[in-house]
Protein backbone atom coordinates (compact mmCIF):
# COMPACT_ATOMS: atom_id res chain seq x y z
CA UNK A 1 11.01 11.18 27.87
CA UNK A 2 10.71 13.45 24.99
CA UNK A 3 7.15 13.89 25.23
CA UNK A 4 7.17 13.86 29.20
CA UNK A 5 7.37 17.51 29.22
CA UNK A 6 4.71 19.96 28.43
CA UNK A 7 6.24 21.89 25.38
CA UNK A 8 2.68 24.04 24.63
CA UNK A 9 2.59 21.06 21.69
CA UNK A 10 5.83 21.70 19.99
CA UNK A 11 7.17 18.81 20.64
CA UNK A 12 4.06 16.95 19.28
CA UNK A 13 3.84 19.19 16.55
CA UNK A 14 7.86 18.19 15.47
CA UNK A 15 6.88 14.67 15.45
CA UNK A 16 3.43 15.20 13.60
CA UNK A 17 4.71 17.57 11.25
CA UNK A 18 8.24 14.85 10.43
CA UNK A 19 5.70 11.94 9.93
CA UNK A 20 3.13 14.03 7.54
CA UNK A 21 5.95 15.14 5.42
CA UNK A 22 7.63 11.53 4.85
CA UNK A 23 4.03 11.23 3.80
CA UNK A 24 4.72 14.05 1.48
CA UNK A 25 8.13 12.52 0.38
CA UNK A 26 7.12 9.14 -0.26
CA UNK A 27 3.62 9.55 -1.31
CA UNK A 28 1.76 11.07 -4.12
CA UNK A 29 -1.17 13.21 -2.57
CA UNK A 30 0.73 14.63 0.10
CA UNK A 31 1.85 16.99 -2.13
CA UNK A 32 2.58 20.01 0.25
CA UNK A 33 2.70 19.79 4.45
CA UNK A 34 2.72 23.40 6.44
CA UNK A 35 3.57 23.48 10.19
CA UNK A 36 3.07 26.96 11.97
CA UNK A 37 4.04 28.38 15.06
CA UNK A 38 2.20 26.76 18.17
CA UNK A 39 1.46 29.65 19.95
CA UNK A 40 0.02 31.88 16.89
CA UNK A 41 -3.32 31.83 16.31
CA UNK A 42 -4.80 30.29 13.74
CA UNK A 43 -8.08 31.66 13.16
CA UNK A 44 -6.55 35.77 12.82
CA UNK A 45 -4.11 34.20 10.24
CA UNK A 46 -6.55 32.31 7.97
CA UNK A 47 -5.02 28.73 8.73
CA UNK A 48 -7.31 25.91 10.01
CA UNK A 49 -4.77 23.96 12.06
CA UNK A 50 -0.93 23.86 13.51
CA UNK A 51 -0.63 21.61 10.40
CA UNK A 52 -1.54 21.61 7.01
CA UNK A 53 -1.62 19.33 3.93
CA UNK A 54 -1.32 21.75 0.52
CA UNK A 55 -2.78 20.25 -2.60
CA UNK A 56 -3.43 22.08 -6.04
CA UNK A 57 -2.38 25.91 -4.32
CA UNK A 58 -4.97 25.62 -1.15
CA UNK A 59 -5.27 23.55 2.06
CA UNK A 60 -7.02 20.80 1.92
CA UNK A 61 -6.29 18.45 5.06
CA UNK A 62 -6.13 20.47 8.65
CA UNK A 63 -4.62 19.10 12.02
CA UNK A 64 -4.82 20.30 14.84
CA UNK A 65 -1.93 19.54 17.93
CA UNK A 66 -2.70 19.69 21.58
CA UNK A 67 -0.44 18.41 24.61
CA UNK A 68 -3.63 19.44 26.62
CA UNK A 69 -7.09 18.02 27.39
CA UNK A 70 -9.49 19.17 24.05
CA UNK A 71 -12.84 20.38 24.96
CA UNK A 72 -15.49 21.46 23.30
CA UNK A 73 -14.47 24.69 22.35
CA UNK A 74 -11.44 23.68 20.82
CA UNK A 75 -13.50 20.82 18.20
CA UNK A 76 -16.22 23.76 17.62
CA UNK A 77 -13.22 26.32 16.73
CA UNK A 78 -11.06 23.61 14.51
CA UNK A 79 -14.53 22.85 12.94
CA UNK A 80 -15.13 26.74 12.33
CA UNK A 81 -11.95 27.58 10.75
CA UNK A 82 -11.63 24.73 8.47
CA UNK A 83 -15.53 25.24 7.23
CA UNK A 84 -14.49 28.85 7.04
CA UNK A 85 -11.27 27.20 5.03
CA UNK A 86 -13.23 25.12 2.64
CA UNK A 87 -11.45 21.78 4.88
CA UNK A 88 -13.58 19.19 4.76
CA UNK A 89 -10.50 16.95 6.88
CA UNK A 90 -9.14 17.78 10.24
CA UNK A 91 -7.59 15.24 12.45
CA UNK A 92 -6.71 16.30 15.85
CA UNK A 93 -2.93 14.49 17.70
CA UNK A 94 -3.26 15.09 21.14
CA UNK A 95 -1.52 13.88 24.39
CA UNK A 96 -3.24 14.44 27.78
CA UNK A 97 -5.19 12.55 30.47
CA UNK A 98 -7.68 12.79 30.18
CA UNK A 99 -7.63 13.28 26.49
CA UNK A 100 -11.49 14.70 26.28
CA UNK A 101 -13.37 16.81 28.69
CA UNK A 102 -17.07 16.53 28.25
CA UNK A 103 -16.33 12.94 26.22
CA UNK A 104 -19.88 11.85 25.15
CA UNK A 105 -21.03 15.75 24.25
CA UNK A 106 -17.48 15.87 22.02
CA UNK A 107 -18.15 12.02 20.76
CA UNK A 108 -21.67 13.58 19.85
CA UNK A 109 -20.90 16.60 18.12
CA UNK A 110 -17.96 14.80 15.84
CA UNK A 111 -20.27 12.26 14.66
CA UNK A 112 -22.76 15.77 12.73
């Protein structure tokens, strides 16, 4: 039920964000986890994703949260702002049906 509602991905974000940083708690590596307002954009603010994994002063690990199909766009933009970012990880968490649009052009471009 808690995820039954579209939140705009704060819901999905809370429960991404709480398991990455018990990753930071328990682990060594996870040194840092950032979670940022889901309606802000990331790109005007310098982040590469709703979530972010801080090593050594600078991001390092990028993820991005949708309760919405992802398309296209949204894999090219994540991919922009964490090359812009120096992020060679992003890992998208997303909830919809159907999860992709365009599926084999998205399968195709994540395997470059």
């Amino acid at each position: 039920i808690f995820f039954f509602f579209l939140s705009n991905g704060v819901r999905l974000q809370i429960v991404t964000y709480s398991i990455f940083k018990t990753f930071s708690d328990s682990f060594p590596g996870y040194v840092y986890i950032r979670s940022y307002a889901t309606n802000s954009s990331d790109a005007s603010s310098g982040r590469a994703g709703d979530i972010e994994r801080w090593n050594n002063g600078k991001a390092d690990f990028a993820i991005e949260v949708k309760d919405r199909t992802i398309t296209i766009f949204d894999l090219e933009s994540s991919i922009l702002k964490c090359r812009t970012a120096n992020i060679r990880n992003l890992l998208f968490v997303a909830q919809a049906t159907p999860l992709l649009a365009d599926e084999n052009e998205i399968l195709k471009r994540s395997d470059r």
